[in-house]
PDB file of N, CA and C in Angstrom:
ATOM      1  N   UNK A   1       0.847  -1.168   0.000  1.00  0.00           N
ATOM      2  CA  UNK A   1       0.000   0.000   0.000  1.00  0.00           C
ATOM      3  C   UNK A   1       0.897   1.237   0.000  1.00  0.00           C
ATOM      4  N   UNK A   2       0.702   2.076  -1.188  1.00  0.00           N
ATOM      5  CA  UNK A   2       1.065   3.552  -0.929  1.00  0.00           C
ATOM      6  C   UNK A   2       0.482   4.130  -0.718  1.00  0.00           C
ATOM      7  N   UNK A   3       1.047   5.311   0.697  1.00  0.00           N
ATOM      8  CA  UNK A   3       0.631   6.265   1.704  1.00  0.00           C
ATOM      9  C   UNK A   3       1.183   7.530   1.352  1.00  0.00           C
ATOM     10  N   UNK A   4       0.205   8.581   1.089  1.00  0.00           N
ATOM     11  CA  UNK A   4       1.356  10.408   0.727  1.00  0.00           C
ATOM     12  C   UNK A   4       0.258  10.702   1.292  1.00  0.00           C
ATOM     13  N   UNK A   5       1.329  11.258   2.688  1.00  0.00           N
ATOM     14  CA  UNK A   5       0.011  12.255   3.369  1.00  0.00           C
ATOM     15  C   UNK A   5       0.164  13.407   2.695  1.00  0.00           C
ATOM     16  N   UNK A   6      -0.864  14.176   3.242  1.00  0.00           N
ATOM     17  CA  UNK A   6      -1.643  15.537   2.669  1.00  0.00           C
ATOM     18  C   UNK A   6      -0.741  16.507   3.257  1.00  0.00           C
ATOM     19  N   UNK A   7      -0.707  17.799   2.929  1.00  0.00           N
ATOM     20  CA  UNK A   7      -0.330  19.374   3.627  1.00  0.00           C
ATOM     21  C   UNK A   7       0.825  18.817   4.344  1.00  0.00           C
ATOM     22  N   UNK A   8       0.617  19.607   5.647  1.00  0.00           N
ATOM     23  CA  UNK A   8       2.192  19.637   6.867  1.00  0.00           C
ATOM     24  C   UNK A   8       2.048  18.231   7.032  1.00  0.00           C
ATOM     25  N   UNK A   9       1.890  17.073   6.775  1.00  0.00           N
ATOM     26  CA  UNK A   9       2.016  15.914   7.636  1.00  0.00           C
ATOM     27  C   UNK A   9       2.745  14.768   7.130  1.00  0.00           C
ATOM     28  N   UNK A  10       3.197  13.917   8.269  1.00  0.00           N
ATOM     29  CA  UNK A  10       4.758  13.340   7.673  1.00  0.00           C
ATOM     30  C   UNK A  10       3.914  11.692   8.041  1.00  0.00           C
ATOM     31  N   UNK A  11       4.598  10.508   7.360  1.00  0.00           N
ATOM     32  CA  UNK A  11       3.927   9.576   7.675  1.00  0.00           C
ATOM     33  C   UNK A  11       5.652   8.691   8.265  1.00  0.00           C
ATOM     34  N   UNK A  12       5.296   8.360   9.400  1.00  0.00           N
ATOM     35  CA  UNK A  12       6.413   7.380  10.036  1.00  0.00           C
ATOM     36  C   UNK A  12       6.160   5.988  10.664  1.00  0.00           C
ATOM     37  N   UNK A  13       7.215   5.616  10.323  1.00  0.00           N
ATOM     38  CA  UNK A  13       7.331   3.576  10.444  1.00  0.00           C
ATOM     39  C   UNK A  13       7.941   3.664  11.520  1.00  0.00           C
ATOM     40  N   UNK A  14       7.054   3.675  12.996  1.00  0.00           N
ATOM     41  CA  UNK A  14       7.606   3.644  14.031  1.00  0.00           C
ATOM     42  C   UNK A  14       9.143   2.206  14.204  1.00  0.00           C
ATOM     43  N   UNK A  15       9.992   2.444  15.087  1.00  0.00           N
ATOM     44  CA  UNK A  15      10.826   1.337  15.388  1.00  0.00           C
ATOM     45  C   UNK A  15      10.061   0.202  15.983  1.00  0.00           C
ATOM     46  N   UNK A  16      10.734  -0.895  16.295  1.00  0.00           N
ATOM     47  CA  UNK A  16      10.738  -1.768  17.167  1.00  0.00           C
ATOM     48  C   UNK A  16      10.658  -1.776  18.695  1.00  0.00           C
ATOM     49  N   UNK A  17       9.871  -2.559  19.112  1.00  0.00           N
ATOM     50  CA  UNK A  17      10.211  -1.474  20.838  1.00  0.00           C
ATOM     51  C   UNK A  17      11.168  -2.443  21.082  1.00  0.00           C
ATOM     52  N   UNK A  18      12.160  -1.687  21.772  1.00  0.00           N
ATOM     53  CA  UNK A  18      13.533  -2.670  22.581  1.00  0.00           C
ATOM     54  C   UNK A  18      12.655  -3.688  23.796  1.00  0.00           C
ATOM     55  N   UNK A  19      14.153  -4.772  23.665  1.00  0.00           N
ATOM     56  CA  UNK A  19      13.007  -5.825  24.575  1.00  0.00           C
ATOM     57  C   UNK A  19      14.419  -6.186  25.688  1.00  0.00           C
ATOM     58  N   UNK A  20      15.235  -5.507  25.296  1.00  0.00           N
ATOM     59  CA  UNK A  20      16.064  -5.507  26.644  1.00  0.00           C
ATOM     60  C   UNK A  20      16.830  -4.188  27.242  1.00  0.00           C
ATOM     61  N   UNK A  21      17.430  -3.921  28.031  1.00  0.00           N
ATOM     62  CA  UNK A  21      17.827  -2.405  27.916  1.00  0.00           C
ATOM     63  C   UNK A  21      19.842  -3.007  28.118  1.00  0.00           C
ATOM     64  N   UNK A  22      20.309  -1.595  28.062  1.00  0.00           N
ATOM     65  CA  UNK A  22      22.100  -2.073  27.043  1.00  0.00           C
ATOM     66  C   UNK A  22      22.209  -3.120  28.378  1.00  0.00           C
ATOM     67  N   UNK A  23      22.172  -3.144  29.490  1.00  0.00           N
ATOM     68  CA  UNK A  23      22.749  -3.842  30.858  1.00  0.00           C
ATOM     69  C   UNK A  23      22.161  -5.202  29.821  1.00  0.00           C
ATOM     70  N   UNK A  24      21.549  -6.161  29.425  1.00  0.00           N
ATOM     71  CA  UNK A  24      20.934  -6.728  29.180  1.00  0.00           C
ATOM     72  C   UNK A  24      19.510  -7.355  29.892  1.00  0.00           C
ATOM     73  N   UNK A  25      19.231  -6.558  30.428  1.00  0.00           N
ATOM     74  CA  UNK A  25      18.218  -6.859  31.389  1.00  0.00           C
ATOM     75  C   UNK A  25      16.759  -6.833  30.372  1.00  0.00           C
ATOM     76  N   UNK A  26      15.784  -8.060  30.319  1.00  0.00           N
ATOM     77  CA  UNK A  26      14.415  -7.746  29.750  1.00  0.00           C
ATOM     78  C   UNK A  26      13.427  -6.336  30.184  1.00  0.00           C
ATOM     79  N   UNK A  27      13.040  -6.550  29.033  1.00  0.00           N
ATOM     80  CA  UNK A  27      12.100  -5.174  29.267  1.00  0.00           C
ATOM     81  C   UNK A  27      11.107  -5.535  29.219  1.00  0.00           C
ATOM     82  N   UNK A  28       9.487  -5.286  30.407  1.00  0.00           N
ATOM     83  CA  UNK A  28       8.118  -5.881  30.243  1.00  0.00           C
ATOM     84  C   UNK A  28       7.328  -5.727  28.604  1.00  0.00           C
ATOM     85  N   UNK A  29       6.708  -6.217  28.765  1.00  0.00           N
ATOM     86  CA  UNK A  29       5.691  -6.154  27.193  1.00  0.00           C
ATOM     87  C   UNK A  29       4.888  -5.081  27.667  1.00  0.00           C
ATOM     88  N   UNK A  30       4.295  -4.660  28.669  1.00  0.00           N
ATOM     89  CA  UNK A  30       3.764  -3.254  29.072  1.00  0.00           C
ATOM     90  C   UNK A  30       4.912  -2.248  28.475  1.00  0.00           C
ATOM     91  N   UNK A  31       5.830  -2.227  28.860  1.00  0.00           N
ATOM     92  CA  UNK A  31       6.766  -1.172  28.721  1.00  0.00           C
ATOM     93  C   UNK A  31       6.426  -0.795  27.178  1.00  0.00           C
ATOM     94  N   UNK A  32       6.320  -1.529  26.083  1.00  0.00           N
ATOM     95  CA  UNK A  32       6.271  -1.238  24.679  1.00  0.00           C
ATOM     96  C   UNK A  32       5.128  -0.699  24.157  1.00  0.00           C
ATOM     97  N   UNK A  33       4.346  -0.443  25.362  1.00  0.00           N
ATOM     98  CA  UNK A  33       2.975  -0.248  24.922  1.00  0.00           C
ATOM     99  C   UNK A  33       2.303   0.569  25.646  1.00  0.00           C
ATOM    100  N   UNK A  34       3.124   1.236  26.522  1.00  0.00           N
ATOM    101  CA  UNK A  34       3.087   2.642  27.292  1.00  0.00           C
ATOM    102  C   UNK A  34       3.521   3.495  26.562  1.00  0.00           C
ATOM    103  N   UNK A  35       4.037   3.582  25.204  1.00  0.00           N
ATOM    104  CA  UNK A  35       4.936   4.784  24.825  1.00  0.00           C
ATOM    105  C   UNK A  35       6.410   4.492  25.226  1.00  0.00           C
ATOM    106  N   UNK A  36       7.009   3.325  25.229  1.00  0.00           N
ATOM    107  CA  UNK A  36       8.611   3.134  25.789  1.00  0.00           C
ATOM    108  C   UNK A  36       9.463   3.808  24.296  1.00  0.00           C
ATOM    109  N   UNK A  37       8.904   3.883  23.305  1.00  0.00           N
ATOM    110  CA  UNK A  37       9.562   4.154  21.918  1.00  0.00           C
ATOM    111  C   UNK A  37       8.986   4.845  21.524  1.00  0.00           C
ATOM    112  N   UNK A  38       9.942   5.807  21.006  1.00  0.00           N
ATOM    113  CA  UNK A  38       9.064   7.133  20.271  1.00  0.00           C
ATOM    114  C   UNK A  38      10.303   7.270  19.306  1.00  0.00           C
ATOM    115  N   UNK A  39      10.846   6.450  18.631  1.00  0.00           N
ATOM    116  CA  UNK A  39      11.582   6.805  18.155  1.00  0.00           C
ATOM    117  C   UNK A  39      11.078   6.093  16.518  1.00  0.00           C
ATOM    118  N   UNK A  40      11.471   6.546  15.398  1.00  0.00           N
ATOM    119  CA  UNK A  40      10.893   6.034  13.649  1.00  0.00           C
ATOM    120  C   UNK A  40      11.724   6.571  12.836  1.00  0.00           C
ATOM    121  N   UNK A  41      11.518   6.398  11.418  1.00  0.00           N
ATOM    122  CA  UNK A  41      11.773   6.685  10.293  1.00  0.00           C
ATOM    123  C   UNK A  41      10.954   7.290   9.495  1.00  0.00           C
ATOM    124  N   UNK A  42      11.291   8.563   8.757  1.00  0.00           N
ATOM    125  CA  UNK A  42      10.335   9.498   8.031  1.00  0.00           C
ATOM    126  C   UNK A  42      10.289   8.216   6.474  1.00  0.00           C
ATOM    127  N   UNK A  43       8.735   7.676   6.477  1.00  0.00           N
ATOM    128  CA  UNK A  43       8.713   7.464   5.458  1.00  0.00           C
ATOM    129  C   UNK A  43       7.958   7.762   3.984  1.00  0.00           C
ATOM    130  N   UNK A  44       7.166   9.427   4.355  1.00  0.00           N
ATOM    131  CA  UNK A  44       6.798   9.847   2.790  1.00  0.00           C
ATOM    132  C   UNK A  44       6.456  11.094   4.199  1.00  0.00           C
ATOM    133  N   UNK A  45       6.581  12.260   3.115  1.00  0.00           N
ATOM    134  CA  UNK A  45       6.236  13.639   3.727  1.00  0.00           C
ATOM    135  C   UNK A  45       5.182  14.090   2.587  1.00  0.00           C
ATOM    136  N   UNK A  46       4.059  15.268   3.313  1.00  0.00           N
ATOM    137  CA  UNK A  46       3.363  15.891   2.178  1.00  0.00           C
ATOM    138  C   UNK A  46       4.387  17.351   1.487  1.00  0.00           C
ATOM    139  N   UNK A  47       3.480  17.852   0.883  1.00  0.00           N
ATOM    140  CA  UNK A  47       4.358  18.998   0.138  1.00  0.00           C
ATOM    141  C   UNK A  47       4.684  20.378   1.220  1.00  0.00           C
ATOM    142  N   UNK A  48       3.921  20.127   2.299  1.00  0.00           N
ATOM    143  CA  UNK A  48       4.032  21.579   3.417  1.00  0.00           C
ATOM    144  C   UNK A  48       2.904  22.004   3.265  1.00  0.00           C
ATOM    145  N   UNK A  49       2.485  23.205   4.938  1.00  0.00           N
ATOM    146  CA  UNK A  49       1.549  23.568   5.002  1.00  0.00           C
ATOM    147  C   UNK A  49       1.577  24.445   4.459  1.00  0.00           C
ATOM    148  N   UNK A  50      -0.060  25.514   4.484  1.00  0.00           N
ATOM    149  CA  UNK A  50       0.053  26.700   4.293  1.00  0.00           C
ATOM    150  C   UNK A  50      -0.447  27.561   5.262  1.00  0.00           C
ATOM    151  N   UNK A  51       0.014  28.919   4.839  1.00  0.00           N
ATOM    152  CA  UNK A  51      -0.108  30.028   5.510  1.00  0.00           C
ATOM    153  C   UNK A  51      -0.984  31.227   5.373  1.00  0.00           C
ATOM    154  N   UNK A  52      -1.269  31.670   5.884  1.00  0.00           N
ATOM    155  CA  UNK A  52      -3.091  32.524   5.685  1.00  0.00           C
ATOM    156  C   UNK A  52      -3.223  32.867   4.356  1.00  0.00           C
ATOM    157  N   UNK A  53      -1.789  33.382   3.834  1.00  0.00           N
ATOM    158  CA  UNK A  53      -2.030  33.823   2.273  1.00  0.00           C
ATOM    159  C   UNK A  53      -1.869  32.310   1.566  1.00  0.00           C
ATOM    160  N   UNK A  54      -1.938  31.572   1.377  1.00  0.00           N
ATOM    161  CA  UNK A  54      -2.253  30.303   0.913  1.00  0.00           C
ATOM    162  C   UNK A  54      -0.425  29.833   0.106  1.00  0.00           C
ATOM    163  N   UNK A  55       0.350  30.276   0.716  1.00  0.00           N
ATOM    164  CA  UNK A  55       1.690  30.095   0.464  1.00  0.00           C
ATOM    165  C   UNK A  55       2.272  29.244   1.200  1.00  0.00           C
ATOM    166  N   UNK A  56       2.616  28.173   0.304  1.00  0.00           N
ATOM    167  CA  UNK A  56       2.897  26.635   0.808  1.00  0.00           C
ATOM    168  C   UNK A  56       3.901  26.952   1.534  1.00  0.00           C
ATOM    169  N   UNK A  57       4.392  26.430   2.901  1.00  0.00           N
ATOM    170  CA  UNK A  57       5.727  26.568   3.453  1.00  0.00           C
ATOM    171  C   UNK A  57       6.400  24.729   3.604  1.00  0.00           C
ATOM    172  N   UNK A  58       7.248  24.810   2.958  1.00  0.00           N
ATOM    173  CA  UNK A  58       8.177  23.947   2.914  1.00  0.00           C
ATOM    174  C   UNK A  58       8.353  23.224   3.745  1.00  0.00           C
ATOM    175  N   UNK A  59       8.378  21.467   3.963  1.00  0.00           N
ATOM    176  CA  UNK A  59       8.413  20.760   5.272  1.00  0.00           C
ATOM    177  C   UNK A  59      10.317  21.127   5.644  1.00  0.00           C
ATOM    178  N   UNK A  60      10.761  20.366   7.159  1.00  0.00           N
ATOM    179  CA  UNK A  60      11.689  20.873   7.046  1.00  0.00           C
ATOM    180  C   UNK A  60      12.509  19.328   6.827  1.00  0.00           C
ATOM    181  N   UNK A  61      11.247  18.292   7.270  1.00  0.00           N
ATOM    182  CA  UNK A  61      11.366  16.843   6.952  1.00  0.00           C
ATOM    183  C   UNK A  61      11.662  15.843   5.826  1.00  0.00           C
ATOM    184  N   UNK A  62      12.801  15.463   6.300  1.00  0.00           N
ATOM    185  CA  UNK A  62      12.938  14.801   4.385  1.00  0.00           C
ATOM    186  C   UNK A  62      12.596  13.125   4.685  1.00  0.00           C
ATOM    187  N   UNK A  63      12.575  12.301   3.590  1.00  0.00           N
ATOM    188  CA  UNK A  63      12.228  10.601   3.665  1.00  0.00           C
ATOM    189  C   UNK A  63      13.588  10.698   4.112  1.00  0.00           C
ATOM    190  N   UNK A  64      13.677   9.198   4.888  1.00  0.00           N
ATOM    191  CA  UNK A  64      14.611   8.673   5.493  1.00  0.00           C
ATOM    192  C   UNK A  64      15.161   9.524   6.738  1.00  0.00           C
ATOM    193  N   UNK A  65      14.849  10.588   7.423  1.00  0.00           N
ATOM    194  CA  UNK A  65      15.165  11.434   8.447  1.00  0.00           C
ATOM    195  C   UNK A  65      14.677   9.951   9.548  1.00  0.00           C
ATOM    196  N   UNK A  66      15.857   9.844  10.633  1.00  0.00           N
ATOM    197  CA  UNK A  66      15.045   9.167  11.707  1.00  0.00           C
ATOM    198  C   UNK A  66      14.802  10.431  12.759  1.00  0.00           C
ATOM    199  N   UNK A  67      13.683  10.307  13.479  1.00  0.00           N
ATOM    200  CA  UNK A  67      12.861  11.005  14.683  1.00  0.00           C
ATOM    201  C   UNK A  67      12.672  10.712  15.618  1.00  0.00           C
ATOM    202  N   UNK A  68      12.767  11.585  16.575  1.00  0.00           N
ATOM    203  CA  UNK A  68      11.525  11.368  17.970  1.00  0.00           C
ATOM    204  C   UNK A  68      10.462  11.833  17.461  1.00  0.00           C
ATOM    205  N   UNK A  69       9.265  11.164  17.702  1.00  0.00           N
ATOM    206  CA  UNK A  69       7.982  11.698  17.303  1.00  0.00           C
ATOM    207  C   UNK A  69       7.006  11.301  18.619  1.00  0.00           C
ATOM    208  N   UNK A  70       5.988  12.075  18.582  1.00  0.00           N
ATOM    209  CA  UNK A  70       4.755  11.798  19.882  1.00  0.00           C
ATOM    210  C   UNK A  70       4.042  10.971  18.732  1.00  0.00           C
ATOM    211  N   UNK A  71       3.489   9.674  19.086  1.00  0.00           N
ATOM    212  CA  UNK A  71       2.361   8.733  18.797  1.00  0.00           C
ATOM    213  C   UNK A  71       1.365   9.141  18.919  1.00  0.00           C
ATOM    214  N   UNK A  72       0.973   9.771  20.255  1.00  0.00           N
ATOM    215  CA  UNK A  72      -0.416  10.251  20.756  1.00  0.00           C
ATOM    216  C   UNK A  72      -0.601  11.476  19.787  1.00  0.00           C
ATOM    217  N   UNK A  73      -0.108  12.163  19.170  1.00  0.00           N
ATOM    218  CA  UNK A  73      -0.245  13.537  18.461  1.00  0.00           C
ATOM    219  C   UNK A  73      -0.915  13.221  17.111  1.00  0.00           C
ATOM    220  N   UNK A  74      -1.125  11.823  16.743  1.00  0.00           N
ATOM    221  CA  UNK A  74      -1.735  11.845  15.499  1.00  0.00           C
ATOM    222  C   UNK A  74      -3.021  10.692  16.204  1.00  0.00           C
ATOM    223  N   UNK A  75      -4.222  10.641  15.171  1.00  0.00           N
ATOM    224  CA  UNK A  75      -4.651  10.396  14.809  1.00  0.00           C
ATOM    225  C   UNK A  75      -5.205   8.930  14.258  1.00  0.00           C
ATOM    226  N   UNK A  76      -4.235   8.859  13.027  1.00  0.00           N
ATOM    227  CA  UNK A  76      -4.132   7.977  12.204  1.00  0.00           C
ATOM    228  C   UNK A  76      -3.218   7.020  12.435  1.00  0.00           C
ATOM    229  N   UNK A  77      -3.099   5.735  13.167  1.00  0.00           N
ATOM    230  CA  UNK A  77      -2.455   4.160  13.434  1.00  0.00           C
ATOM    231  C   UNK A  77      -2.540   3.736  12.103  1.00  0.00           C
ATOM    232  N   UNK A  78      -1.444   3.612  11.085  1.00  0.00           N
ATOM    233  CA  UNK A  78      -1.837   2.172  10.209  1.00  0.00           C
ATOM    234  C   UNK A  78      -0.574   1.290  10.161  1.00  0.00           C
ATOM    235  N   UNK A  79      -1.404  -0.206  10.108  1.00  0.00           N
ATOM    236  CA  UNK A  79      -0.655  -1.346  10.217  1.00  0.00           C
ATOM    237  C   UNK A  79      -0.467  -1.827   8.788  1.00  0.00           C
ATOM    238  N   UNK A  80       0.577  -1.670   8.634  1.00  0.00           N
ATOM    239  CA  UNK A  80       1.106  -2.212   7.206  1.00  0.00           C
ATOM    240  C   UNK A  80       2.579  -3.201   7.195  1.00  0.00           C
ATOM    241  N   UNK A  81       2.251  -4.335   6.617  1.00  0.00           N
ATOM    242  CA  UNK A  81       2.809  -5.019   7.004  1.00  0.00           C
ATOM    243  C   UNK A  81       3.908  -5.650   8.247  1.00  0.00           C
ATOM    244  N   UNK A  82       2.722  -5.981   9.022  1.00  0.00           N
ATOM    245  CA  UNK A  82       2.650  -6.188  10.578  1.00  0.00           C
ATOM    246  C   UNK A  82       3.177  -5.173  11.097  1.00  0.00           C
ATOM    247  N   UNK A  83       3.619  -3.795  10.624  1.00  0.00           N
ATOM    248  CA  UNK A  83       4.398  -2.658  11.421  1.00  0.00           C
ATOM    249  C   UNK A  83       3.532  -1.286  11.719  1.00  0.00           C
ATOM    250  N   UNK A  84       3.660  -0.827  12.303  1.00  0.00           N
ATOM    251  CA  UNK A  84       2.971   0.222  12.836  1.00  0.00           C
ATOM    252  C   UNK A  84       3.577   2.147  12.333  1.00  0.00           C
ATOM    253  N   UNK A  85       2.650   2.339  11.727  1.00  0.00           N
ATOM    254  CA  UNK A  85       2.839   3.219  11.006  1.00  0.00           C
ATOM    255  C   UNK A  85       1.849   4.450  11.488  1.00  0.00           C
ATOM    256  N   UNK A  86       2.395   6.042  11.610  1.00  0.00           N
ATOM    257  CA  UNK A  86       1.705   6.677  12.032  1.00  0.00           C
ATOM    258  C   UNK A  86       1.803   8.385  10.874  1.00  0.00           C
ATOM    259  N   UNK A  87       0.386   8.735  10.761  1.00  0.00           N
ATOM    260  CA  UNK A  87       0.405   9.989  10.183  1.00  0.00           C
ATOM    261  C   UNK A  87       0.248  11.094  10.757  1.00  0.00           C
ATOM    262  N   UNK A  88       0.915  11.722  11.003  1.00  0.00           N
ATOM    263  CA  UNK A  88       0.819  13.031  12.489  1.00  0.00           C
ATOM    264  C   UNK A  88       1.452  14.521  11.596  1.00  0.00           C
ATOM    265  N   UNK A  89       1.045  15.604  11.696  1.00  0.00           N
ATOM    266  CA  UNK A  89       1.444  16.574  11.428  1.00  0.00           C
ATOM    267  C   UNK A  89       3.098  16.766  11.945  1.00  0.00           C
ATOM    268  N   UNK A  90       3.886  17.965  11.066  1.00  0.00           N
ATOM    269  CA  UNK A  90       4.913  17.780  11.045  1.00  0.00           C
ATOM    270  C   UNK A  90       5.418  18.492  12.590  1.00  0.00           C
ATOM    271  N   UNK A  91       4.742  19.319  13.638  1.00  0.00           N
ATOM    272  CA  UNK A  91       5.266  19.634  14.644  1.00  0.00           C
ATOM    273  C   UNK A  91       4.457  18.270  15.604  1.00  0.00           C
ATOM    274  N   UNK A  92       4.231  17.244  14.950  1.00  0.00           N
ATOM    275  CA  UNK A  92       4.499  16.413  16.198  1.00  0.00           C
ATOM    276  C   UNK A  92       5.473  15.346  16.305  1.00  0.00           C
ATOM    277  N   UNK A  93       6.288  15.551  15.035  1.00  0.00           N
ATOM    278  CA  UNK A  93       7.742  15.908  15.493  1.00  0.00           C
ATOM    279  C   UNK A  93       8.883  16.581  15.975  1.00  0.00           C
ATOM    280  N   UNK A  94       9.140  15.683  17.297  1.00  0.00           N
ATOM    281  CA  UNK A  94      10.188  16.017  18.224  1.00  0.00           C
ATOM    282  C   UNK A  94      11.503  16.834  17.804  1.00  0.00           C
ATOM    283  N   UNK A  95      12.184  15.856  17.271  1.00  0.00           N
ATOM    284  CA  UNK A  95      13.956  16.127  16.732  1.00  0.00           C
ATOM    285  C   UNK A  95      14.132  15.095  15.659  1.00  0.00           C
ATOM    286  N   UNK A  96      15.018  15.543  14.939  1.00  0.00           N
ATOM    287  CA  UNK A  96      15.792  14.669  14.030  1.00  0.00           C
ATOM    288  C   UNK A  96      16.926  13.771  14.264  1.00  0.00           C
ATOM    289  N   UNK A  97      16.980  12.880  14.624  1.00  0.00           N
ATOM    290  CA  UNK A  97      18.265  12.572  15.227  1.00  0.00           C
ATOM    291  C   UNK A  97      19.245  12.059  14.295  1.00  0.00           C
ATOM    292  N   UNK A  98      20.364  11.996  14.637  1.00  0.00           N
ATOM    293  CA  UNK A  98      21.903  12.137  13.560  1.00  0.00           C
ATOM    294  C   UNK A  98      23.005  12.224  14.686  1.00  0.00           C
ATOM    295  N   UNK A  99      23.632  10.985  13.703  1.00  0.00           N
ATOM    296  CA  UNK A  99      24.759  10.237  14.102  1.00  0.00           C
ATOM    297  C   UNK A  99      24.356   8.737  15.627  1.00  0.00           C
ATOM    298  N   UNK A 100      23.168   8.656  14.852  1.00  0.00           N
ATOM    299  CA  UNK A 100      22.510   7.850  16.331  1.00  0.00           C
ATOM    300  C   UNK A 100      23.612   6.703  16.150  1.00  0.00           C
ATOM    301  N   UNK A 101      23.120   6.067  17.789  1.00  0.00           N
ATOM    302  CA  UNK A 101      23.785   4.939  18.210  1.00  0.00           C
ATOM    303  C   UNK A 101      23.003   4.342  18.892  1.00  0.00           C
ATOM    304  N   UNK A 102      22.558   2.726  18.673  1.00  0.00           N
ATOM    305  CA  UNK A 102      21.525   2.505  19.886  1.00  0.00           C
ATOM    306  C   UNK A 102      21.959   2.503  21.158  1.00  0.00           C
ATOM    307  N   UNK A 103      23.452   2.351  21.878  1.00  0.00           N
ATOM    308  CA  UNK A 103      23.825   2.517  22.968  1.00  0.00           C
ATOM    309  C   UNK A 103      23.616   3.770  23.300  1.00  0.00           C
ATOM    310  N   UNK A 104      23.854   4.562  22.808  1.00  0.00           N
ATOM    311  CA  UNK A 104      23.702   6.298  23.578  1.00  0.00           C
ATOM    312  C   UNK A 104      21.979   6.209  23.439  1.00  0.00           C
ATOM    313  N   UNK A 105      21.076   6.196  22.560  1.00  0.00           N
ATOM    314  CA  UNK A 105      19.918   6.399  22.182  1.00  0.00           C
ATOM    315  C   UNK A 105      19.016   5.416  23.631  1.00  0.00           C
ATOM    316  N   UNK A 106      19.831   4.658  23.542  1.00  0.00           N
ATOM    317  CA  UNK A 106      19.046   3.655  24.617  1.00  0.00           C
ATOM    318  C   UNK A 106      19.074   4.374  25.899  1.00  0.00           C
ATOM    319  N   UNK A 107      20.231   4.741  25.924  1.00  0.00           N
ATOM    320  CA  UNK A 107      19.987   5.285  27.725  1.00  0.00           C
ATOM    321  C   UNK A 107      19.209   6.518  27.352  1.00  0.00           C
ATOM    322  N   UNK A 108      19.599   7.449  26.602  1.00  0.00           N
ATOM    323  CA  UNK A 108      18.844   8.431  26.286  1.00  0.00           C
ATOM    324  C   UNK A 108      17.407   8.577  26.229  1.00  0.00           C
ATOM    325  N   UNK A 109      17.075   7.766  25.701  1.00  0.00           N
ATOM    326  CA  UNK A 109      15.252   7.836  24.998  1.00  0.00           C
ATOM    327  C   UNK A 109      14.671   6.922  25.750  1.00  0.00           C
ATOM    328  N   UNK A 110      14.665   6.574  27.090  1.00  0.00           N
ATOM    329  CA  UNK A 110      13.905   5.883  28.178  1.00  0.00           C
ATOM    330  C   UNK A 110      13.048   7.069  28.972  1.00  0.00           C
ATOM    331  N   UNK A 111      11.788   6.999  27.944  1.00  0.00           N
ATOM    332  CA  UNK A 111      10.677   7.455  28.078  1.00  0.00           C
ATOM    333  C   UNK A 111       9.265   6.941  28.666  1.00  0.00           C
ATOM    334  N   UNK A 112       8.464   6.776  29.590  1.00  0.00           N
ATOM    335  CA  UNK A 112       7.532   6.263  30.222  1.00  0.00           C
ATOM    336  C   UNK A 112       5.828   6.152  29.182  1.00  0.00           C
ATOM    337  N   UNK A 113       6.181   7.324  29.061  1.00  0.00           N
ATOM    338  CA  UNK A 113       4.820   8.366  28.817  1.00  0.00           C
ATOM    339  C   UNK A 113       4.934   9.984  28.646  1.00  0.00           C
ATOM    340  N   UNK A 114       4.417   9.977  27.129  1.00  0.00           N
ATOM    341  CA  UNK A 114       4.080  11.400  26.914  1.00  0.00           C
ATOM    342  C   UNK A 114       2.972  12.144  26.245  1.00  0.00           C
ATOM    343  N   UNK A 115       2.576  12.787  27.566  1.00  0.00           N
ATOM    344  CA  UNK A 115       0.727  13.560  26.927  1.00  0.00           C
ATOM    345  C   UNK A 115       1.277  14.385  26.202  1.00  0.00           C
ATOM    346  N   UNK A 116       0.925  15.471  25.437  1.00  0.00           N
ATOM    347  CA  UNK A 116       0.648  16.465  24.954  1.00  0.00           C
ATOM    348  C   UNK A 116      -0.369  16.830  24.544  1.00  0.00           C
ATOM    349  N   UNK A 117      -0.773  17.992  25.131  1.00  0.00           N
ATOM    350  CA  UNK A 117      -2.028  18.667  25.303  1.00  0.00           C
ATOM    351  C   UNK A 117      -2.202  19.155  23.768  1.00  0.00           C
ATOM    352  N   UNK A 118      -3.554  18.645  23.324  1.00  0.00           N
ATOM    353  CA  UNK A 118      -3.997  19.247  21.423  1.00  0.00           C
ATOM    354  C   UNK A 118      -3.893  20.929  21.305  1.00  0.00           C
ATOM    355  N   UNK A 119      -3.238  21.534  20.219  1.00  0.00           N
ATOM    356  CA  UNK A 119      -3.079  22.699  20.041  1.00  0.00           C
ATOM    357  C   UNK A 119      -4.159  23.012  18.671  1.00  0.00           C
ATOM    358  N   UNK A 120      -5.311  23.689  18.882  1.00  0.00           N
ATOM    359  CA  UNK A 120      -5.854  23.746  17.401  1.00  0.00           C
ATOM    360  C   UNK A 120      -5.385  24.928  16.553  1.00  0.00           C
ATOM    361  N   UNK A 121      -5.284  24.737  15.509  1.00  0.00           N
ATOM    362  CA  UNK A 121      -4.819  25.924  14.662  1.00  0.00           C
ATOM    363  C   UNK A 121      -5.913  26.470  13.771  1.00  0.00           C
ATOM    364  N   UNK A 122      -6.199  27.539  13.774  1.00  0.00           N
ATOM    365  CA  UNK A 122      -7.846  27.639  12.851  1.00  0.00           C
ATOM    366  C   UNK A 122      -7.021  28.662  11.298  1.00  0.00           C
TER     367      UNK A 122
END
C-alpha cells in the first residue's frame, strides 16, 4: 500500500520497541505499549503547510530522516505489514536525530509516557 500524506504531515514507520535495555536486562511487554519508543523513520512527507495567504511553506522533513515523534499527536495508526505506522502533522515531530547509536539512544530515549495537550490551529 502507498501512503502520501496531505499538507504539513509526515507519515512514520515507528521502530521496534527494545526488549532488553544495554545492561541486558528484559524489558516488560507493558513497557512497549506505554509509549517506551518514540523513536521512527520518516517514510513519505506531504508537500508543506500553508499560511493565511495560501503560500505553501516547505516541510523541514525529508524521507529517510530518523525522529523522535509523539504517537499520541496523530490520529491515524496504520498497520502495514505487521508494522505500525503513524500519520501526524509535522510539529508532532520532536527532533531529528543524527549520528545515532543505539547505545547512547538507549539510555537516552527511556521514556515512560508522553501527553501532549492538542493545540488547534484555525
Amino acid at each position: 500500500m502507498d501512503v502520501k500524506p496531505f499538507g504539513g504531515r509526515v507519515l512514520v514507520k515507528k521502530d521496534k520497541p527494545r526488549t532488553r535495555t544495554k545492561a541486558g536486562l528484559h524489558l516488560p511487554d507493558a513497557y512497549s505499549k506505554t509509549g517506551g519508543n518514540l523513536r521512527g523513520t520518516i517514510i513519505e512527507v506531504g508537500i508543506g503547510g500553508q499560511n493565511t495567504d495560501g503560500v505553501v511553506i516547505p516541510m523541514r522533513i525529508k524521507v529517510g530522516d530518523r525522529v523522535l515523534f509523539i504517537p499520541d499527536f496523530s490520529n491515524s495508526l496504520l498497520k502495514m505489514g505487521g508494522e505500525e505506522h503513524y500519520i501526524l502533522p509535522e510539529d508532532g515531530v520532536l527532533a531529528v536525530i543524527s549520528n545515532e547509536s543505539e547505545d547512547e539512544l538507549g539510555e537516552v530515549l527511556e521514556v515512560e509516557s508522553v501527553k501532549v495537550p492538542r493545540i488547534l490551529k484555525h
